[in-house]
C-alpha atoms as a PDB file:
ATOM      1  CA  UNK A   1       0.000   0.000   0.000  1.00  0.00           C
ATOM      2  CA  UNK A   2       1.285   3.355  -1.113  1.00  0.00           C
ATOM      3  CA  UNK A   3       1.112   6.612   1.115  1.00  0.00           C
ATOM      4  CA  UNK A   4      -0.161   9.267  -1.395  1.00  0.00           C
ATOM      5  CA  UNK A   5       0.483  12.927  -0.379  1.00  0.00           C
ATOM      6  CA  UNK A   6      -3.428  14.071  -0.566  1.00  0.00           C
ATOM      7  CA  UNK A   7      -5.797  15.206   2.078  1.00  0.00           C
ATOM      8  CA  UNK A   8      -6.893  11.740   1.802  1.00  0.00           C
ATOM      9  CA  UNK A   9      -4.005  10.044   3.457  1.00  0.00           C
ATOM     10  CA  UNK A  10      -5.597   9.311   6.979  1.00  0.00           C
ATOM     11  CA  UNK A  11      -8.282   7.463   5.322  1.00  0.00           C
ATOM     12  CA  UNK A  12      -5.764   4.914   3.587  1.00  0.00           C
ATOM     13  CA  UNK A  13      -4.638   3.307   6.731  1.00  0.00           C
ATOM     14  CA  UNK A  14      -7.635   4.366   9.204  1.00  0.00           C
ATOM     15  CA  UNK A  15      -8.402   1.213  10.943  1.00  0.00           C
ATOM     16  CA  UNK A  16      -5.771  -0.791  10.207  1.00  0.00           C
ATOM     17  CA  UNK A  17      -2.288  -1.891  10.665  1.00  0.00           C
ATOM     18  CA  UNK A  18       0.480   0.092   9.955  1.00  0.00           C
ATOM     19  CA  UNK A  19       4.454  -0.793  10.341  1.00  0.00           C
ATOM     20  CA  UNK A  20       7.280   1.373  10.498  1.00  0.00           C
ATOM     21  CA  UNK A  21      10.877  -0.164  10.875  1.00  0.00           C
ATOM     22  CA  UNK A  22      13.949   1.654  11.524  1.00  0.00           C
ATOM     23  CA  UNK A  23      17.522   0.262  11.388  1.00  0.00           C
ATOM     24  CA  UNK A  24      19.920   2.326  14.246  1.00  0.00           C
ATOM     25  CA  UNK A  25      17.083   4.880  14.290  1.00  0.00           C
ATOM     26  CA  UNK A  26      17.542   5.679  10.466  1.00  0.00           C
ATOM     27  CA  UNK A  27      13.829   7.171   9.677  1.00  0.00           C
ATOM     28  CA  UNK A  28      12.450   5.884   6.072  1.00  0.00           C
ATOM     29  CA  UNK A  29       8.936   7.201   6.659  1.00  0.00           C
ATOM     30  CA  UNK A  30       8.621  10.745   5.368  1.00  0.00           C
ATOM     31  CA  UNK A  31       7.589  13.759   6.530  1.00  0.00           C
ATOM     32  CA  UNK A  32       4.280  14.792   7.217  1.00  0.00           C
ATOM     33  CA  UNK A  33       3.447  10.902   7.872  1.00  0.00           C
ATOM     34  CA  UNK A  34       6.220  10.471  10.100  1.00  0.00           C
ATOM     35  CA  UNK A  35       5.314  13.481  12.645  1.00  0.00           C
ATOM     36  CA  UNK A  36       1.364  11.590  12.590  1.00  0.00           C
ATOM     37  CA  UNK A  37       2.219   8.331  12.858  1.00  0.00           C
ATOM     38  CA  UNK A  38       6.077   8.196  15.536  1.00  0.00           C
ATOM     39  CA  UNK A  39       5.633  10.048  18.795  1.00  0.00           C
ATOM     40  CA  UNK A  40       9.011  10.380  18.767  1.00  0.00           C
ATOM     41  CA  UNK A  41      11.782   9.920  16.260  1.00  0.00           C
ATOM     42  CA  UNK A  42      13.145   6.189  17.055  1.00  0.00           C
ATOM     43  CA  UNK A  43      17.085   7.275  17.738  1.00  0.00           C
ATOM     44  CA  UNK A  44      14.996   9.236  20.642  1.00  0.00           C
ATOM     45  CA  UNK A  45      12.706   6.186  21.622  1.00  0.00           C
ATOM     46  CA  UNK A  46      15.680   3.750  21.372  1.00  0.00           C
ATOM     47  CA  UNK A  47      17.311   5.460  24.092  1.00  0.00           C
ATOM     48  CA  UNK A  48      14.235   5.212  26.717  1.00  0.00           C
ATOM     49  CA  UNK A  49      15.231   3.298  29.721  1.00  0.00           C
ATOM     50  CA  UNK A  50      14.280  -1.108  29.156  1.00  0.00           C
ATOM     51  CA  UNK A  51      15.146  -0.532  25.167  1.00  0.00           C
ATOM     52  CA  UNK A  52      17.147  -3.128  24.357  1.00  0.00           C
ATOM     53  CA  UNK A  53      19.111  -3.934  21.029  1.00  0.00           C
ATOM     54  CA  UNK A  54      15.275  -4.643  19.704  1.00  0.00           C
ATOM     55  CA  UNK A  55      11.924  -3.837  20.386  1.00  0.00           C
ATOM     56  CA  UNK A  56       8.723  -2.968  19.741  1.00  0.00           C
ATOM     57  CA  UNK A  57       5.660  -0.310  20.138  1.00  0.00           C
ATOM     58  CA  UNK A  58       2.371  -0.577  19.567  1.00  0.00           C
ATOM     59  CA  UNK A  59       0.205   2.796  19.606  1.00  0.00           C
ATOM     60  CA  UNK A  60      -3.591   3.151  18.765  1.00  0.00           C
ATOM     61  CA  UNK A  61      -5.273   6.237  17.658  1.00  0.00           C
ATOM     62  CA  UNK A  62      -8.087   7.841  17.774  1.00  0.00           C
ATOM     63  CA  UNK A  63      -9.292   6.778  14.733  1.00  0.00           C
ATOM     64  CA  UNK A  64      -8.625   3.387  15.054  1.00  0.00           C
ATOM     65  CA  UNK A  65      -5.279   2.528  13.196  1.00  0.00           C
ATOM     66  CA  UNK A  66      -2.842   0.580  14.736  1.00  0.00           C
ATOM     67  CA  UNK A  67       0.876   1.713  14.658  1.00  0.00           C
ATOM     68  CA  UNK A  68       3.352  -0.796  15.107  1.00  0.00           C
ATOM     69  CA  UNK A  69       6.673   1.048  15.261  1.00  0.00           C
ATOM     70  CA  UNK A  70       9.788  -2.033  14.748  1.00  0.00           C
ATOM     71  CA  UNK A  71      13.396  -1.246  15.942  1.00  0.00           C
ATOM     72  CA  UNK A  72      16.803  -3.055  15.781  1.00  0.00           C
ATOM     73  CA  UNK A  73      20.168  -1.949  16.146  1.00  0.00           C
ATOM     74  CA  UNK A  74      21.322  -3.730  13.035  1.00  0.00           C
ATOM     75  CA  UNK A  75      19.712  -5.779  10.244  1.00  0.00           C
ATOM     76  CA  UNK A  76      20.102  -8.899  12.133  1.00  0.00           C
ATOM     77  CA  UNK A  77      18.455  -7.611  15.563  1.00  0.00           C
ATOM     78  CA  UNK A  78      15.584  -5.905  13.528  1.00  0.00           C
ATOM     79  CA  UNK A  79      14.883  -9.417  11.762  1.00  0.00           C
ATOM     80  CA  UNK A  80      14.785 -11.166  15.135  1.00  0.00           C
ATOM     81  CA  UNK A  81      12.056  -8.460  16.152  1.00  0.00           C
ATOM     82  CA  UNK A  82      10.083  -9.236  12.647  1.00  0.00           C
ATOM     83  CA  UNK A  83      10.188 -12.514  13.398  1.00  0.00           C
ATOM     84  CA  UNK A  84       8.110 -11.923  16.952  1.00  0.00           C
ATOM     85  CA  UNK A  85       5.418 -10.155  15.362  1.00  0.00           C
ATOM     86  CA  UNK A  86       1.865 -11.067  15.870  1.00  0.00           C
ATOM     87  CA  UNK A  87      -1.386  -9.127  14.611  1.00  0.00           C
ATOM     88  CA  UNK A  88      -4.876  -9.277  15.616  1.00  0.00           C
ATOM     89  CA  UNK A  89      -7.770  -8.834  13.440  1.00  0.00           C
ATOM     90  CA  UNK A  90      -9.569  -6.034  13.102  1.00  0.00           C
END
């Protein structure tokens, strides 16, 4: 699914699932999504006190999407979190 930049954007992923992965805090989703979707940028997050090498967050909003923000220190510790991942339907 691609993120259009259009007033419709919110409506694209409202409800559902979306995940954003970052590699040593690099940030791949753009600007104005990222600043709606991360509450913080994840170099910040990944510094929060019981962050280890990998983890994940789970946020809900208000209209119902799910954001699933996925961090590793390096391509092999963000695979390991990948490979944890479970989703619940909708």
């Amino acid at each position: 699914m691609r993120l259009t930049r259009n007033a419709g954007r919110r409506n694209i992923v409202r409800g559902r699932t979306l995940v954003v992965a970052s590699v040593a805090g690099n940030e791949v989703l753009p600007e104005p999504w990222r600043s709606e979707y991360l509450p913080k940028p994840f170099a910040t997050l990944a510094t929060e006190d019981g962050r280890g090498p990998s983890w994940m967050l789970k946020r809900s909003l208000d209209d119902g999407t799910q954001v699933l923000l996925v961090y590793g220190k390096d391509d092999e510790s963000l695979a390991k979190a990948i490979a944890t991942m479970t989703f619940e339907p909708p």
